[in-house]
Protein backbone atom coordinates (compact mmCIF):
# COMPACT_ATOMS: atom_id res chain seq x y z
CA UNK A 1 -32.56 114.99 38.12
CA UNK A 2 -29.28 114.23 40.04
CA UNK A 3 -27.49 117.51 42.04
CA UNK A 4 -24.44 117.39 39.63
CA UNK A 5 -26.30 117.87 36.42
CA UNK A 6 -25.85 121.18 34.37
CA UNK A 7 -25.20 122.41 31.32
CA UNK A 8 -22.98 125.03 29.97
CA UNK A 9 -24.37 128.80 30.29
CA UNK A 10 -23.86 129.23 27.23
CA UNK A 11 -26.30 126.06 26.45
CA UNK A 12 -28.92 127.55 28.44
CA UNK A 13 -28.62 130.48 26.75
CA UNK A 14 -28.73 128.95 23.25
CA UNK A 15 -31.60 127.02 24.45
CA UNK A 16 -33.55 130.08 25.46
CA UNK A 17 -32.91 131.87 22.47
CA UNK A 18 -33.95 128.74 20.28
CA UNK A 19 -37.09 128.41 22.68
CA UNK A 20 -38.03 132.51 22.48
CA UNK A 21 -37.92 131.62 18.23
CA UNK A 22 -39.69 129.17 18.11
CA UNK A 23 -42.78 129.75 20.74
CA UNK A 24 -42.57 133.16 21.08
CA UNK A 25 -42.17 132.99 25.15
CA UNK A 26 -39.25 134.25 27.28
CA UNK A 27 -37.97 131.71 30.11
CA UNK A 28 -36.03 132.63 33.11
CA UNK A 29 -32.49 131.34 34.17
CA UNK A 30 -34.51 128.48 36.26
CA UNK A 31 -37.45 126.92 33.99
CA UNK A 32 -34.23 127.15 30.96
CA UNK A 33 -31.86 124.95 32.43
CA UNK A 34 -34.92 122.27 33.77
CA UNK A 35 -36.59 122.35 30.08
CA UNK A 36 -32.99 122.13 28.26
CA UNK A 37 -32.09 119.52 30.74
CA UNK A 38 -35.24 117.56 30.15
CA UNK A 39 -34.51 117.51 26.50
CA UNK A 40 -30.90 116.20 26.93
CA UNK A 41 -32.73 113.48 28.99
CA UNK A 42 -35.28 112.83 26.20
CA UNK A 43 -32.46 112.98 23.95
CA UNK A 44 -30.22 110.74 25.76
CA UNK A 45 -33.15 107.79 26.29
CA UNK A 46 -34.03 107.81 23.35
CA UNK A 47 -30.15 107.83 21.44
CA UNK A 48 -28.40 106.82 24.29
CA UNK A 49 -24.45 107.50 25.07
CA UNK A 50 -23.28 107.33 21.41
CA UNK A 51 -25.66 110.58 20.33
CA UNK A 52 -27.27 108.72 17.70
CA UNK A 53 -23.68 108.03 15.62
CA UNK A 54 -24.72 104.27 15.43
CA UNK A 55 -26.89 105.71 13.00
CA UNK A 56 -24.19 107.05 10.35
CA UNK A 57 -22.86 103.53 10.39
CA UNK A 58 -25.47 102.03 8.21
């Protein structure tokens, strides 16, 4: 993870919401923003820069 990454606060919070939901557990400021992050990383290997629109093309 480089120094310059974050996300919105309003992200995090989404993401903490969506996480409480779905696994019943609450997650602090910290472990929030490295889990969402790790997911946009996921995300982004996986999809890369183009968010999976090459997709909508077929």
């Amino acid at each position: 993870m480089q120094q310059n990454d974050s996300l919105p606060l309003e992200a995090i919070e989404e993401f903490k919401r969506l996480y409480k939901a779905r696994f019943d557990i609450d997650l602090n400021e910290i472990e929030a923003k490295r889990r969402a992050l790790n997911l946009f990383y996921l995300y982004k290997a996986i999809y890369g820069e183009n968010n999976g629109r090459h997709y909508e093309n077929k």
